[in-house]
N, C-alpha and C. Protein backbone atom coordinates (compact mmCIF):
# COMPACT_ATOMS: atom_id res chain seq x y z
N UNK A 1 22.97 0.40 -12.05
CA UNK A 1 22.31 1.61 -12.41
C UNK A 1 22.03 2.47 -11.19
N UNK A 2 21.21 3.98 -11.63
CA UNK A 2 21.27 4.74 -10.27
C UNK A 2 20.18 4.20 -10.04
N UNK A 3 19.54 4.56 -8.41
CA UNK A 3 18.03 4.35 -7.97
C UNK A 3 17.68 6.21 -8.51
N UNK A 4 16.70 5.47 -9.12
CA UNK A 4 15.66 7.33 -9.48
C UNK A 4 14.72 7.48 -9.29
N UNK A 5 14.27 6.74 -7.69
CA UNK A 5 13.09 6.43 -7.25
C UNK A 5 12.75 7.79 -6.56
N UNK A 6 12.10 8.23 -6.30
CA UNK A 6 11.73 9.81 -5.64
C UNK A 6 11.03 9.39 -4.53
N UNK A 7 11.29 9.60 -3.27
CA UNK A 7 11.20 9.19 -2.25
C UNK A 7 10.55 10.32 -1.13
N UNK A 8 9.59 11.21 -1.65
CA UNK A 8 9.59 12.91 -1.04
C UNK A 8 8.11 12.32 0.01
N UNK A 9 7.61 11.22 -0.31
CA UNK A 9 6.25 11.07 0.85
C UNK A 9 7.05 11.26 2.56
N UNK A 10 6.16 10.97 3.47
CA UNK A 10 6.42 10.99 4.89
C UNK A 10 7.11 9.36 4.84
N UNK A 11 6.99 9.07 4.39
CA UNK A 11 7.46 7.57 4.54
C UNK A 11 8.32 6.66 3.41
N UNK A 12 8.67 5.81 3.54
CA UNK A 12 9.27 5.14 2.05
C UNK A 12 8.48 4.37 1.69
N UNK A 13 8.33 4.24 -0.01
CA UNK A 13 7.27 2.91 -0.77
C UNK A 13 7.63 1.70 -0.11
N UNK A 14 7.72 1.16 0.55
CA UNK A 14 7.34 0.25 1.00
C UNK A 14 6.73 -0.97 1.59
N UNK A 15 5.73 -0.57 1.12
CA UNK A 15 4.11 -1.42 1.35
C UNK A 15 3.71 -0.69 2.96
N UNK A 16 3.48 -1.70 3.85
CA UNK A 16 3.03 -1.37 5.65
C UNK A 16 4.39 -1.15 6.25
N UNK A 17 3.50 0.08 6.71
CA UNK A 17 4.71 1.25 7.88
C UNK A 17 5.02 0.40 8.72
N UNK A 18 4.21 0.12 9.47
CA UNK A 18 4.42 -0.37 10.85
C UNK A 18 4.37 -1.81 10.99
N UNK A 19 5.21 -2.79 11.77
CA UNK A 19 4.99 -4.05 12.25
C UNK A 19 4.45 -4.50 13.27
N UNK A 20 4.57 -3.28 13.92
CA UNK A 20 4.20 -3.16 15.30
C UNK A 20 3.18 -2.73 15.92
N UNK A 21 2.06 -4.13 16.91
CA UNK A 21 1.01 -3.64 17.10
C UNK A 21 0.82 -3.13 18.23
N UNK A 22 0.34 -1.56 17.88
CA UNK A 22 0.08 0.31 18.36
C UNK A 22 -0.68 -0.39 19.85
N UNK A 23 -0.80 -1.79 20.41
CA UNK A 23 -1.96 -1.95 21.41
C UNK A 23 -1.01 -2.88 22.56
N UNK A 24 -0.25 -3.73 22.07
CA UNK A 24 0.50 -4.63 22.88
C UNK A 24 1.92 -4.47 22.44
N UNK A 25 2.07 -3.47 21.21
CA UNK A 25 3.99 -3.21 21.19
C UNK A 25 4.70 -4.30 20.68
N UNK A 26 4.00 -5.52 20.79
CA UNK A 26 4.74 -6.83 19.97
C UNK A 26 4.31 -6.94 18.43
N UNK A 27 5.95 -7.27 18.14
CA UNK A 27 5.72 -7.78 16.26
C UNK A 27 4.75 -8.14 15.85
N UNK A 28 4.20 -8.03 14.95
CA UNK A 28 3.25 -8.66 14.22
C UNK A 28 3.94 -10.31 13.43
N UNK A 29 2.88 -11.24 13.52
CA UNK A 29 3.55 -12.50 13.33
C UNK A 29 3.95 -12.46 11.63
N UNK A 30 3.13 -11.88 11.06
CA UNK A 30 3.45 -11.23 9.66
C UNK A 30 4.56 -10.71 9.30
N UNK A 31 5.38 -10.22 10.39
CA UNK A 31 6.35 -9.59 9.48
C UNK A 31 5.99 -8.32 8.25
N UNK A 32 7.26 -7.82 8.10
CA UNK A 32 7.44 -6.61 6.79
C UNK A 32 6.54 -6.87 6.12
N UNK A 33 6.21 -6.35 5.02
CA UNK A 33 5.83 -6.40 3.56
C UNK A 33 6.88 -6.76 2.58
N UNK A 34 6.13 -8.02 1.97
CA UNK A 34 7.47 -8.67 0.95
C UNK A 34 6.19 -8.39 -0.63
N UNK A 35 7.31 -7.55 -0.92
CA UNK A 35 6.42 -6.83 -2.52
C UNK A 35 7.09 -7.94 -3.79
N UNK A 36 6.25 -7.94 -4.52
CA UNK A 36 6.29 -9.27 -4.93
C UNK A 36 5.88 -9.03 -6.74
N UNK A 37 5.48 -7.68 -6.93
CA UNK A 37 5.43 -7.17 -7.94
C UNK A 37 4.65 -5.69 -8.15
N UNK A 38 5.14 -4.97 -9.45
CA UNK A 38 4.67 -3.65 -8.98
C UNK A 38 4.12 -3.56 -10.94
N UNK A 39 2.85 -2.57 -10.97
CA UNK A 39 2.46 -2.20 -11.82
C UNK A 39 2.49 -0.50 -12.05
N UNK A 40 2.50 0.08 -13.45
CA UNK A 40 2.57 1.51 -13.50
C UNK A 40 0.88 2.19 -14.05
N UNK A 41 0.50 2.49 -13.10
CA UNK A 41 -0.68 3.15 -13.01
C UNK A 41 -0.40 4.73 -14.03
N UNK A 42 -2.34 5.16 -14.31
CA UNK A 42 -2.49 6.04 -15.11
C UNK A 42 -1.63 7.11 -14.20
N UNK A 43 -1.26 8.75 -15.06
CA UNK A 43 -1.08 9.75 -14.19
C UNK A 43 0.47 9.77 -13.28
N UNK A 44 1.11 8.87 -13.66
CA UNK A 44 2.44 8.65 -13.15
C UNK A 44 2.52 7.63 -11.86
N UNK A 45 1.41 7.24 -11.64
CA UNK A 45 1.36 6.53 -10.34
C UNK A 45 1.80 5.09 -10.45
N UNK A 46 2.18 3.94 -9.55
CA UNK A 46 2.55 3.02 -9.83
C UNK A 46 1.98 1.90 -8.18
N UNK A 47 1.35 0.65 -8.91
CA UNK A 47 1.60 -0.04 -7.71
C UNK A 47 1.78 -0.64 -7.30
N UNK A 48 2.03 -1.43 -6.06
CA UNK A 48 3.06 -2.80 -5.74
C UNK A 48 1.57 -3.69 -5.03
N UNK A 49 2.44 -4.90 -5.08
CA UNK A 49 1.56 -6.11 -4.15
C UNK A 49 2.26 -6.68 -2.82
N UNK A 50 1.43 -6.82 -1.66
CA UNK A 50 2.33 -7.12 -0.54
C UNK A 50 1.67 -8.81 -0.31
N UNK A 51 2.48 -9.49 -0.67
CA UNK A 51 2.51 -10.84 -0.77
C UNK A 51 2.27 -11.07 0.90
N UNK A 52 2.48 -10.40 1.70
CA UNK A 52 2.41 -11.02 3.18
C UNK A 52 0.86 -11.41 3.85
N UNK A 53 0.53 -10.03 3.52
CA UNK A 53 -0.79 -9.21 3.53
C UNK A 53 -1.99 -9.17 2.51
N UNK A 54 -1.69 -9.80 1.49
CA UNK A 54 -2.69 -9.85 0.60
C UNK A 54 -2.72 -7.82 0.29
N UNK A 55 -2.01 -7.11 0.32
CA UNK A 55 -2.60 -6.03 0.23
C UNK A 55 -1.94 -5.04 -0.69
N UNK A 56 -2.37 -4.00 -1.82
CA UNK A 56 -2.14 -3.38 -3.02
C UNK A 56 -2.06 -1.93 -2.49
N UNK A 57 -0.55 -1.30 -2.65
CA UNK A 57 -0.58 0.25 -2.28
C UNK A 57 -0.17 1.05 -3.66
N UNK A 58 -0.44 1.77 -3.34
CA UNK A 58 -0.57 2.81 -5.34
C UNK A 58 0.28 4.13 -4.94
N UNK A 59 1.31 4.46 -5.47
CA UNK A 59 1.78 5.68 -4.87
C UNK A 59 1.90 7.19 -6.27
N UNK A 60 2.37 8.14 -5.75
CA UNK A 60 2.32 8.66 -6.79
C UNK A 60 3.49 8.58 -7.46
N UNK A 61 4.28 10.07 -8.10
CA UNK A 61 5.56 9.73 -8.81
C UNK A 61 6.81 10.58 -7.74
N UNK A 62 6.01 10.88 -6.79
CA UNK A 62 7.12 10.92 -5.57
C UNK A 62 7.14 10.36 -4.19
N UNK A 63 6.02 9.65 -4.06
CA UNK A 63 6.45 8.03 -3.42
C UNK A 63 5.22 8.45 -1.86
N UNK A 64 4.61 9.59 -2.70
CA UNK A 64 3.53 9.48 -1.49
C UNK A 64 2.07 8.74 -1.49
N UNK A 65 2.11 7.81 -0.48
CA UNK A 65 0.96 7.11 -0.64
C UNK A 65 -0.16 7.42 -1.17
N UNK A 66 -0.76 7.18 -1.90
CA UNK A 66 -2.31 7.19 -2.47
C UNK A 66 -3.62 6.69 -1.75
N UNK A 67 -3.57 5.42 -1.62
CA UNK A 67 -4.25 4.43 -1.19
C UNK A 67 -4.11 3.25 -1.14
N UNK A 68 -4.36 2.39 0.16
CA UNK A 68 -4.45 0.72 0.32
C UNK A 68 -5.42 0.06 0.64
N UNK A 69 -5.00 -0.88 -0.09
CA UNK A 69 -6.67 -1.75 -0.08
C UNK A 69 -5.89 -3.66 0.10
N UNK A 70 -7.11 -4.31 0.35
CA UNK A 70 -6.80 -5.19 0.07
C UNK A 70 -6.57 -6.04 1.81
N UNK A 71 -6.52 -7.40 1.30
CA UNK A 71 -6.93 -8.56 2.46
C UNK A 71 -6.52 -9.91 2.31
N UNK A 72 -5.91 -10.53 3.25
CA UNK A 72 -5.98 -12.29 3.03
C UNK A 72 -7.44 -12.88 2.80
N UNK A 73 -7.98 -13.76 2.30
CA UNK A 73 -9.24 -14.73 3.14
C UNK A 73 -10.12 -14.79 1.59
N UNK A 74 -10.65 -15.49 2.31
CA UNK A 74 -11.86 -16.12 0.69
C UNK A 74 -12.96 -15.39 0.32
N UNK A 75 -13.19 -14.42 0.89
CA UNK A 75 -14.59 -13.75 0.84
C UNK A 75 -14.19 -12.76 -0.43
N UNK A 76 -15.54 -12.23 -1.21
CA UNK A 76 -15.40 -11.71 -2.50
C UNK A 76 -14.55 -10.56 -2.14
N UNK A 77 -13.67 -9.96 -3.23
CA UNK A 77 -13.14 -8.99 -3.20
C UNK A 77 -11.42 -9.47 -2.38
N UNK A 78 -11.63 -10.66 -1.42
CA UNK A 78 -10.06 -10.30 -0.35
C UNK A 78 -9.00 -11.93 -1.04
N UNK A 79 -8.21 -12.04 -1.15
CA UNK A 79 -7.49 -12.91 -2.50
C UNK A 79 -6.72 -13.77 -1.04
N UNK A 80 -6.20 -15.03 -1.24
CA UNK A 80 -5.79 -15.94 -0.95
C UNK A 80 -3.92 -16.10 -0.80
N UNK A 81 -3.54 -15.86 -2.31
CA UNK A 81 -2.17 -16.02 -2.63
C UNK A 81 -2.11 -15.07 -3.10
N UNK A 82 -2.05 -13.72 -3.11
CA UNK A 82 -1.44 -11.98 -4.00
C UNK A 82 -0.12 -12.91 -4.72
N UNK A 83 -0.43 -12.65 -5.88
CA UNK A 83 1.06 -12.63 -7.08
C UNK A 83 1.22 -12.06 -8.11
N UNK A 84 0.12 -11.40 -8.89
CA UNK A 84 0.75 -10.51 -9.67
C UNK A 84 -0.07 -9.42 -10.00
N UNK A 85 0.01 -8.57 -10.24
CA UNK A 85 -0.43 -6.94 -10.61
C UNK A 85 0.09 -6.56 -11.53
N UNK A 86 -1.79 -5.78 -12.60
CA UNK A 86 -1.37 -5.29 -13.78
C UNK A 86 -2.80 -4.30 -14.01
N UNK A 87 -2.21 -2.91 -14.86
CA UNK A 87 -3.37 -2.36 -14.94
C UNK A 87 -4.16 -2.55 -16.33
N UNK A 88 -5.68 -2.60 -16.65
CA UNK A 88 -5.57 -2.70 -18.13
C UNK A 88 -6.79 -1.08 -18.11
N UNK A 89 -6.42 -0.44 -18.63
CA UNK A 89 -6.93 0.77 -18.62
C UNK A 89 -7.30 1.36 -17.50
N UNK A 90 -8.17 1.47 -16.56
CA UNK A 90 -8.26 2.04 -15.29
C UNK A 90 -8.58 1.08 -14.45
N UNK A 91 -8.92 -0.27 -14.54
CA UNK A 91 -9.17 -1.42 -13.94
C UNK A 91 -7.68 -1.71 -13.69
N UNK A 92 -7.65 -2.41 -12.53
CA UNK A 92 -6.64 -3.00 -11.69
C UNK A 92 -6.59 -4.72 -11.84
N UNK A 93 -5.93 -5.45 -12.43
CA UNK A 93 -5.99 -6.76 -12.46
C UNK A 93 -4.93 -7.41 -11.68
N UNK A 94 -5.48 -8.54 -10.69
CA UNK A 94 -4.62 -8.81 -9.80
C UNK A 94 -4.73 -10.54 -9.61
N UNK A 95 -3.54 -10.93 -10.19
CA UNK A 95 -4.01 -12.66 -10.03
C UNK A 95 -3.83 -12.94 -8.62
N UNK A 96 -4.65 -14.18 -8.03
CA UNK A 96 -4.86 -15.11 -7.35
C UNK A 96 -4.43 -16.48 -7.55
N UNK A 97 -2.84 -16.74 -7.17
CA UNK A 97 -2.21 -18.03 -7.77
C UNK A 97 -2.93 -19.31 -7.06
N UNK A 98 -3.63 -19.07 -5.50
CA UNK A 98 -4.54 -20.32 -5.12
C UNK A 98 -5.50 -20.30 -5.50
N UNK A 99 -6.42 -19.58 -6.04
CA UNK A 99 -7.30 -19.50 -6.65
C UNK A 99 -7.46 -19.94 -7.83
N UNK A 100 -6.22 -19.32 -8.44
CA UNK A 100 -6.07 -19.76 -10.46
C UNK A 100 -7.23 -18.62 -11.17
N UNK A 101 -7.49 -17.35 -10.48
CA UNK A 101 -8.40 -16.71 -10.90
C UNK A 101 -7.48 -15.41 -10.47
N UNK A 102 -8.39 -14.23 -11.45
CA UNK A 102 -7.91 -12.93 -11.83
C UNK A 102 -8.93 -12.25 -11.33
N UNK A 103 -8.95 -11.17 -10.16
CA UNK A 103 -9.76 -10.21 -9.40
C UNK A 103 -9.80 -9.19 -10.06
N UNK A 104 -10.84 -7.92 -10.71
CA UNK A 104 -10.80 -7.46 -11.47
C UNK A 104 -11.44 -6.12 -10.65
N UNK A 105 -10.61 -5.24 -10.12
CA UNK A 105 -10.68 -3.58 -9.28
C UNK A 105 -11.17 -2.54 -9.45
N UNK A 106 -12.06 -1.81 -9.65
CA UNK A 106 -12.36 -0.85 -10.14
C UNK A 106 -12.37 0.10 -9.57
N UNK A 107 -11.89 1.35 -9.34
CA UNK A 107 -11.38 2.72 -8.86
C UNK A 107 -12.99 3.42 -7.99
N UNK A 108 -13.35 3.65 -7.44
CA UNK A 108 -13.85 4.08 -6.95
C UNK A 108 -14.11 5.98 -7.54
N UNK A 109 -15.09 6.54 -6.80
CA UNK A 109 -15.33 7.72 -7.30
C UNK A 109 -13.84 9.38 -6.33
N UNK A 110 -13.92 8.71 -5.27
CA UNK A 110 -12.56 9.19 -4.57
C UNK A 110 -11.23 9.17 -5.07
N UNK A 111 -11.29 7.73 -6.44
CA UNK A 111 -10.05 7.31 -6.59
C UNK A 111 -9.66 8.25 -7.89
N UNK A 112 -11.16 8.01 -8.12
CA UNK A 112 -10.78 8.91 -9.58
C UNK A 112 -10.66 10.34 -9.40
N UNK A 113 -10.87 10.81 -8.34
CA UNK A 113 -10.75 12.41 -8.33
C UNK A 113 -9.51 12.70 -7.51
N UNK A 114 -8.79 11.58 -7.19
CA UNK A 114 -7.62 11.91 -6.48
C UNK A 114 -6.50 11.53 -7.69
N UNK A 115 -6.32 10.62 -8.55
CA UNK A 115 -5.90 10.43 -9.75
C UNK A 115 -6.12 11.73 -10.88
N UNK A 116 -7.10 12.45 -10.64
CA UNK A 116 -7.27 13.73 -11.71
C UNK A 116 -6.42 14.54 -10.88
N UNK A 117 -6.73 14.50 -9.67
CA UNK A 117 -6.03 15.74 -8.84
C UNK A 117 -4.16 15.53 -9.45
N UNK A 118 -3.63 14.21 -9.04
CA UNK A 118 -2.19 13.90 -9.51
C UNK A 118 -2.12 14.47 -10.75
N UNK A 119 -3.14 14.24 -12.00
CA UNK A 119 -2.96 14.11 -12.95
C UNK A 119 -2.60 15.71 -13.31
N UNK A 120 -3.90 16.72 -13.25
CA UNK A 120 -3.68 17.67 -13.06
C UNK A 120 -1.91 19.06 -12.42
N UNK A 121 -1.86 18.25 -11.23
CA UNK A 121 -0.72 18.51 -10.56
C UNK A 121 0.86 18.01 -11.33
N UNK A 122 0.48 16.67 -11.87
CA UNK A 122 1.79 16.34 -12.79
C UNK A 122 1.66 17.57 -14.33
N UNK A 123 0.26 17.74 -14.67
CA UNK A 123 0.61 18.85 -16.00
C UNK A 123 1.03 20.21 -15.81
N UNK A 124 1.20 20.34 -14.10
CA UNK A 124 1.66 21.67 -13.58
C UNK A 124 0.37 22.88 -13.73
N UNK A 125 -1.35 22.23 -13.98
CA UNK A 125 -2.33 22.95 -13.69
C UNK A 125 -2.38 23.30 -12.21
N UNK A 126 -1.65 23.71 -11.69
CA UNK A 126 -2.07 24.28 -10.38
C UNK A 126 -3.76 24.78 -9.37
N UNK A 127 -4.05 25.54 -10.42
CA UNK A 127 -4.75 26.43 -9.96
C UNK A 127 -6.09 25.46 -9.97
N UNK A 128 -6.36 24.31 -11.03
CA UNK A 128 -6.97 23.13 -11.21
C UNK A 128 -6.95 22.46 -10.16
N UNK A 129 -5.43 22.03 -10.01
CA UNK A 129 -5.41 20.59 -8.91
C UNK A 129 -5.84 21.39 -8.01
N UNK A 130 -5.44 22.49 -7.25
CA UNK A 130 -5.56 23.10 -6.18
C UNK A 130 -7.52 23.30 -5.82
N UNK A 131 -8.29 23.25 -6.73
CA UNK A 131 -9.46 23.04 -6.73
C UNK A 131 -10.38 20.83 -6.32
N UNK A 132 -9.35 20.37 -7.40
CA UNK A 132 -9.33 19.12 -6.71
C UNK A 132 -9.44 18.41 -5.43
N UNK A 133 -7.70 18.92 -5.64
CA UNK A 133 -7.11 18.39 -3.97
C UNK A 133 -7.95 19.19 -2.76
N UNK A 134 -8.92 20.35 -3.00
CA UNK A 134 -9.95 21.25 -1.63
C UNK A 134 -10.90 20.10 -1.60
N UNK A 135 -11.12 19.26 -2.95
CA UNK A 135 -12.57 18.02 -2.95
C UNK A 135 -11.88 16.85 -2.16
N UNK A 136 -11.04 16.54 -2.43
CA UNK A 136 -10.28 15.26 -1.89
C UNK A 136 -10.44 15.26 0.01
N UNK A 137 -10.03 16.76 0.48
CA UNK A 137 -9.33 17.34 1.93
C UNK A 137 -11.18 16.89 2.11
N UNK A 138 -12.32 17.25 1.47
CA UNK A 138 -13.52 16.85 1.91
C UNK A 138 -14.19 15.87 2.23
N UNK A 139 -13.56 15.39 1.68
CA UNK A 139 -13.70 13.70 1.46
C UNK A 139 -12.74 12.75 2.65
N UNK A 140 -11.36 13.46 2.61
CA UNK A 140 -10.66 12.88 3.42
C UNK A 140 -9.80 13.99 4.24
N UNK A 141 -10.44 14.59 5.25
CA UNK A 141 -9.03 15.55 5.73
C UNK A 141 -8.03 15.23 6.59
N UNK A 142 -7.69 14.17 6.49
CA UNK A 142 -6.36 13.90 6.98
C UNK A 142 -5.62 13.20 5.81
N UNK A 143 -5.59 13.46 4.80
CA UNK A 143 -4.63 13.74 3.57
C UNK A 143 -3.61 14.66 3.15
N UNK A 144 -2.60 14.11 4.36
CA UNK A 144 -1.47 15.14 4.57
C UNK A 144 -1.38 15.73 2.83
N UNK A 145 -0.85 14.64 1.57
CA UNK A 145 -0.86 15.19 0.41
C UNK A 145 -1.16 16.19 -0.57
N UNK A 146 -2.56 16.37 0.44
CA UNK A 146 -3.82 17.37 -0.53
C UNK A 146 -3.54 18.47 0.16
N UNK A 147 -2.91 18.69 1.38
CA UNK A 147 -2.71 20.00 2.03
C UNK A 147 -1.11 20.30 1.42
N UNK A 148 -0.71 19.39 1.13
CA UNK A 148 0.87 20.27 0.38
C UNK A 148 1.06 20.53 -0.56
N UNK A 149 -0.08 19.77 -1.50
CA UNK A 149 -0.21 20.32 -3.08
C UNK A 149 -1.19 21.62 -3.13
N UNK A 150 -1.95 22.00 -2.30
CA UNK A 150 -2.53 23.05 -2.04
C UNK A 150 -1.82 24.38 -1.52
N UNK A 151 -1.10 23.96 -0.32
CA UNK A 151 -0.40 24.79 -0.21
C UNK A 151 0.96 25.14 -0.96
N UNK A 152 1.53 24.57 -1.62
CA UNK A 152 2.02 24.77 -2.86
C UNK A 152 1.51 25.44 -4.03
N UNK A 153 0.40 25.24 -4.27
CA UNK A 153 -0.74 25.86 -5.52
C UNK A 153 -0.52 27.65 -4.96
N UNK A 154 -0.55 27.85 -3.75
CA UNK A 154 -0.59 29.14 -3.01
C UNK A 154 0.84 29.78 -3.06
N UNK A 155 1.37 29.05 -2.54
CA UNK A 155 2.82 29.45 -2.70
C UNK A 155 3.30 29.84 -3.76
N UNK A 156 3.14 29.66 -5.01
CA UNK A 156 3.41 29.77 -6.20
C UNK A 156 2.91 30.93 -6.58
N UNK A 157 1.51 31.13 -6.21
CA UNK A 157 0.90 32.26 -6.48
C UNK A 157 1.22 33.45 -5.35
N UNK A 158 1.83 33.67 -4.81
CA UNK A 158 2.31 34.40 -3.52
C UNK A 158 1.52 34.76 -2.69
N UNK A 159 1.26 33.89 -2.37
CA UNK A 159 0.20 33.70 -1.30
C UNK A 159 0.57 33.04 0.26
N UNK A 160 2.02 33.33 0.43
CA UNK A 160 2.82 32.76 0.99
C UNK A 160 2.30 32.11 2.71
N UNK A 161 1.67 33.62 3.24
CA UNK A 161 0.56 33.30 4.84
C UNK A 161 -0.17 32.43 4.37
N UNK A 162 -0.95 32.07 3.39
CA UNK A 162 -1.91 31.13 3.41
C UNK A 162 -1.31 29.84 3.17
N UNK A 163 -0.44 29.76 2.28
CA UNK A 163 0.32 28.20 1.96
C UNK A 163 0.94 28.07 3.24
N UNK A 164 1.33 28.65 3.89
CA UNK A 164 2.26 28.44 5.97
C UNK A 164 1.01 27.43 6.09
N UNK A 165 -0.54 27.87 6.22
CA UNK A 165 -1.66 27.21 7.05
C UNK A 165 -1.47 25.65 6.40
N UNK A 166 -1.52 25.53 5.47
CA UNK A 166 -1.44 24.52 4.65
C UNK A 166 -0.40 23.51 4.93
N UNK A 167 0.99 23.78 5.01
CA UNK A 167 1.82 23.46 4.97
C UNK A 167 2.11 22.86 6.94
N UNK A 168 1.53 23.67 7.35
CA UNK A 168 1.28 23.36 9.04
C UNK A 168 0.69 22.27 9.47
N UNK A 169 -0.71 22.49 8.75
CA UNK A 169 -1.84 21.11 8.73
C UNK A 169 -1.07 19.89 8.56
N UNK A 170 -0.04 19.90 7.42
CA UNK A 170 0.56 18.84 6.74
C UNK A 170 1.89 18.47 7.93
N UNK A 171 2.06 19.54 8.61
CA UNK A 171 3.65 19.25 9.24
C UNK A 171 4.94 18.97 8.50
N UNK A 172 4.42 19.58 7.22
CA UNK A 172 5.85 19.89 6.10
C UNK A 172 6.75 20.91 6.49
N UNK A 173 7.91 20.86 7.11
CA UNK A 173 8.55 21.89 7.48
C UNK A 173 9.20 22.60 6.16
N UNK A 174 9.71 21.99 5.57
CA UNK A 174 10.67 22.26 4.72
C UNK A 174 9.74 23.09 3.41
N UNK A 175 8.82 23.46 2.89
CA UNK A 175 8.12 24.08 1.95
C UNK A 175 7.04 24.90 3.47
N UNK A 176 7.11 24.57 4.11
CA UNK A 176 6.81 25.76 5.60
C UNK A 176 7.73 26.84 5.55
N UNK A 177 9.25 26.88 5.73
CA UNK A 177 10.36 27.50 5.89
C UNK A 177 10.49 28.30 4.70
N UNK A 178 10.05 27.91 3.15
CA UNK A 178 10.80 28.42 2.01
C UNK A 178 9.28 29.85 2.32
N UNK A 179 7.89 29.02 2.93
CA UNK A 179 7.27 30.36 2.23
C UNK A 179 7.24 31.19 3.69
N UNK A 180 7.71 30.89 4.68
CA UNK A 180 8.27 31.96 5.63
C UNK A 180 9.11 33.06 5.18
N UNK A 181 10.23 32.36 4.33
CA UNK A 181 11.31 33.00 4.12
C UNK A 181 10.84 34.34 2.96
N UNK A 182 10.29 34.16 1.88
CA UNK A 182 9.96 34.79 1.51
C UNK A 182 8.88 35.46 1.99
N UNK A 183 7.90 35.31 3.05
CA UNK A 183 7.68 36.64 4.03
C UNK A 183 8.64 37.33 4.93
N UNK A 184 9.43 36.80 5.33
CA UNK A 184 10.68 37.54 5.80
C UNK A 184 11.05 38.08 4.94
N UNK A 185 11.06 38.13 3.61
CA UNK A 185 11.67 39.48 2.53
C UNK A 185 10.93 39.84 2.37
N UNK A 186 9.63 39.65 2.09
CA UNK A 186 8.96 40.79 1.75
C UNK A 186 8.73 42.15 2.58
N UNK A 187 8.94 41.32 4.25
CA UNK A 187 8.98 42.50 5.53
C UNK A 187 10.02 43.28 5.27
N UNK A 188 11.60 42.25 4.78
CA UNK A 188 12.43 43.24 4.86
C UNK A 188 12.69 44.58 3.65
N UNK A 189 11.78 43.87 2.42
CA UNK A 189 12.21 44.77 1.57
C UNK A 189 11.15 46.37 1.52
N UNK A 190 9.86 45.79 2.69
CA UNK A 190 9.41 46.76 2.69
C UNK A 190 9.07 47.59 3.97
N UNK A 191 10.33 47.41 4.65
CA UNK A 191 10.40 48.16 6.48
C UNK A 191 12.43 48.52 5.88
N UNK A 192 12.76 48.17 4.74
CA UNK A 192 14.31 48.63 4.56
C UNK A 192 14.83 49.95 4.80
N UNK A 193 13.98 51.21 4.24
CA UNK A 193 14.21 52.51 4.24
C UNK A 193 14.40 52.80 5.69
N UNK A 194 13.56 52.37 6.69
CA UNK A 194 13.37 52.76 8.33
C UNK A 194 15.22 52.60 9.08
N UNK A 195 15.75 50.93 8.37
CA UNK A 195 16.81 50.96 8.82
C UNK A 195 17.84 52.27 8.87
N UNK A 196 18.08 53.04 7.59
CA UNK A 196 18.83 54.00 7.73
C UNK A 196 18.58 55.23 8.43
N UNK A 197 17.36 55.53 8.71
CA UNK A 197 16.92 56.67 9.15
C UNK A 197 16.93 56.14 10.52
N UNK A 198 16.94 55.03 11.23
CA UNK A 198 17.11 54.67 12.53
C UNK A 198 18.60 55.12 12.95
């Protein structure tokens, strides 16, 4: 079959970016992320389990990270053996095969307003999410995400200088360039007459 995975985040679904520790430059004894099963979350989102790491990443429906959580070790909340993931309404259920017990997740108040924000943004409410995703950037402003669905929300509405700021923050070149471009026409279609009389 084809892959029709949408792959548009800064990074690929893949559980953990990096192996490599940012302090001494050597591998991590861990190794990759070995995903080991994936569940489909409300709002189009979906998420995997990293069997290495004990740790659960949620992405949206174009593969940009959401949020990660999650831990090896015995203490409440951090699981032992990660093996399987499932959602049952907005709760996250996640077995513990050394355990023989089922950890039971509940979304947080961030989680849920970043899930409305997707949700919103997947019904093509713009002008909505774009109110969202300004709560989210408050909460978290280094959420490259919330600055490109924002500046997108702008762009749409031709608001093109202001979605650039947006789109800058984020270091999205490519939806940077489209709403340049259409300020470059709008200069040209309205400095055109000068050409002939020059």
């Amino acid at each position: 079959g084809d892959d029709i995975m949408d792959r548009a985040g800064f990074f690929a679904p893949i559980g953990e970016i990096s192996t490599v520790d940012d302090i001494t430059g050597s591998e991590y004894t861990s190794g990759a992320s070995r995903i080991t099963d994936v569940a489909i979350g409300p709002n189009e989102t979906w998420s995997i389990i990293d069997e290495t790491r004990g740790r659960t990443f949620t992405y949206d429906r174009s593969g940009n990270l959401l949020f990660a959580f999650g831990d090896l070790g015995t203490q409440i909340g951090a699981l032992e053996y990660i093996a399987a993931i499932t959602y049952r309404g907005d709760e996250l259920l996640i077995l513990d095969k050394n355990m023989s017990n089922i950890t039971v997740y509940k979304r947080t108040e961030y989680g849920d307003l970043l899930l409305s924000a997707v949700g919103l943004t997947n019904d093509r409410d713009y002008t909505g999410a774009s109110e969202l995703w300004e709560d989210v950037l408050q909460r978290n402003n280094n959420f490259d995400a919330a600055y490109i669905q924002i500046g997108k929300s702008l762009y749409r509405q031709g608001q093109y200088e202001e979605s650039m700021e947006y789109f800058k923050a984020a270091n999205e070149t490519v939806n940077y360039s489209d709403a340049y471009k259409e300020i470059r026409k709008e200069w040209a279609n309205r400095f055109f007459w000068i050409v002939p009389i020059i």
